[in-house]
C-alpha atoms as a PDB file:
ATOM      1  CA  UNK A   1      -0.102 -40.554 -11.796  1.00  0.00           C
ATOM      2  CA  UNK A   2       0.768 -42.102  -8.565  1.00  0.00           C
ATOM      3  CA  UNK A   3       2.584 -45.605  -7.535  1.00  0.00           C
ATOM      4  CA  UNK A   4       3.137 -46.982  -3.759  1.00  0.00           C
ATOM      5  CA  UNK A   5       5.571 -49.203  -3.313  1.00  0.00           C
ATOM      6  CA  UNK A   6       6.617 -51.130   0.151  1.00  0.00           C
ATOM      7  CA  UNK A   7       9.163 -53.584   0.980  1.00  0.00           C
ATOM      8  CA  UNK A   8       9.901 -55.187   3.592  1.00  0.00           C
ATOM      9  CA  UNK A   9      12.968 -56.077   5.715  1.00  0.00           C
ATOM     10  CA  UNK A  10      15.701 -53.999   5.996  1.00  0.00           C
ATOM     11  CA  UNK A  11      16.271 -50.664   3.960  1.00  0.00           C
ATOM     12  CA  UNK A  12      19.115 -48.433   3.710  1.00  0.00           C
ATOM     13  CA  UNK A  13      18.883 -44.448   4.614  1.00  0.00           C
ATOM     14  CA  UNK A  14      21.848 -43.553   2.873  1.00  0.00           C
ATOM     15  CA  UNK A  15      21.110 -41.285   0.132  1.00  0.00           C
ATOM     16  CA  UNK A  16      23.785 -43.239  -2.641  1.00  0.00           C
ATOM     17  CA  UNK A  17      24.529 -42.720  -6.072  1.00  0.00           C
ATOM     18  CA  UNK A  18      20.953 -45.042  -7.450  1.00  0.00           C
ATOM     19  CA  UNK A  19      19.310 -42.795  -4.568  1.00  0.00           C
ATOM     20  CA  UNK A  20      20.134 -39.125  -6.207  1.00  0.00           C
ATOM     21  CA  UNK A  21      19.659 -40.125  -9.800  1.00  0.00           C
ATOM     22  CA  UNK A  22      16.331 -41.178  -8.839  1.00  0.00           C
ATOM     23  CA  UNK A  23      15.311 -38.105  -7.185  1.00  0.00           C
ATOM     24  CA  UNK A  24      17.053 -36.080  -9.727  1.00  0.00           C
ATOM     25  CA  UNK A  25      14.899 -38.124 -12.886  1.00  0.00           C
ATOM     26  CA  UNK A  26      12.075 -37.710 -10.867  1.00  0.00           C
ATOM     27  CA  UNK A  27      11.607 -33.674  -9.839  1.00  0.00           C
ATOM     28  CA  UNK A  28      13.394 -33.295 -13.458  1.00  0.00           C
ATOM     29  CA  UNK A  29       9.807 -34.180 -14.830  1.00  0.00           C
ATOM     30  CA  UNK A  30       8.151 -32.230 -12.298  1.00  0.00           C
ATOM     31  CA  UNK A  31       7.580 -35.604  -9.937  1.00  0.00           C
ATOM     32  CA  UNK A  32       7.655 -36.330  -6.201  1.00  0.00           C
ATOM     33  CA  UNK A  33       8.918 -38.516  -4.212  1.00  0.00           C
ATOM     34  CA  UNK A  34       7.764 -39.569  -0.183  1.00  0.00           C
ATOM     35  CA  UNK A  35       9.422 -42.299   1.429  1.00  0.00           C
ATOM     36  CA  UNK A  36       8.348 -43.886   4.614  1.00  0.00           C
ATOM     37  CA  UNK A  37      10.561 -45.687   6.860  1.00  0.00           C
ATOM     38  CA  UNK A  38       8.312 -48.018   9.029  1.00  0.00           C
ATOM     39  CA  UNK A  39       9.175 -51.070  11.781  1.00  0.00           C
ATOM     40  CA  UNK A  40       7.804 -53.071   8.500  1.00  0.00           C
ATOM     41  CA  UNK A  41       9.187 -51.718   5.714  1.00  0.00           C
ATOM     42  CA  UNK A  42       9.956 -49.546   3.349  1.00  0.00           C
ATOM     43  CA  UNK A  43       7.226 -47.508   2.053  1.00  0.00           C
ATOM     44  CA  UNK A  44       7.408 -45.133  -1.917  1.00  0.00           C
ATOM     45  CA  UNK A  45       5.307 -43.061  -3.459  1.00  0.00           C
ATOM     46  CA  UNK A  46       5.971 -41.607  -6.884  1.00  0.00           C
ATOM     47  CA  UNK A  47       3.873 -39.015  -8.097  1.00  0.00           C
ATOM     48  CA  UNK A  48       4.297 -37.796 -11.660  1.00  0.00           C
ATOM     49  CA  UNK A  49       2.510 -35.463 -13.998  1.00  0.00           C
ATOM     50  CA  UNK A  50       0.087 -37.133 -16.889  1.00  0.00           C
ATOM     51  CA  UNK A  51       2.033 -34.831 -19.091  1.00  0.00           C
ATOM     52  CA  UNK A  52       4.901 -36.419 -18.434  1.00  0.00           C
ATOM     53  CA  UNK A  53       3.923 -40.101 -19.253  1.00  0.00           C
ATOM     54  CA  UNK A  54       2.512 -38.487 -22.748  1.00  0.00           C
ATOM     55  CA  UNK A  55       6.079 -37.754 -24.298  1.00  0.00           C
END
């Protein structure tokens, strides 16, 4: 299963604590995570296995 998400206006690059657990939840389930910085915005895509979603 995949999600985009963008937001706009300002967005941090620091990697913080909500950051890390994120990515850590996410590849714990097998998932992915891509984030875009553009000039508008934020841009995320989760990707994360049907098997997970099934539990």
């Amino acid at each position: 299963m995949d999600r985009e998400r963008r937001l706009r206006g300002r967005c941090s690059r620091d990697h913080r604590f909500g950051t890390k657990l994120v990515e850590i939840t996410i590849e714990g389930i097998g998932g992915e995570i891509e984030r875009d910085w553009r000039p508008e915005g934020l841009s995320v895509r989760i990707s994360l296995p049907l098997k997970s979603m099934r539990s």
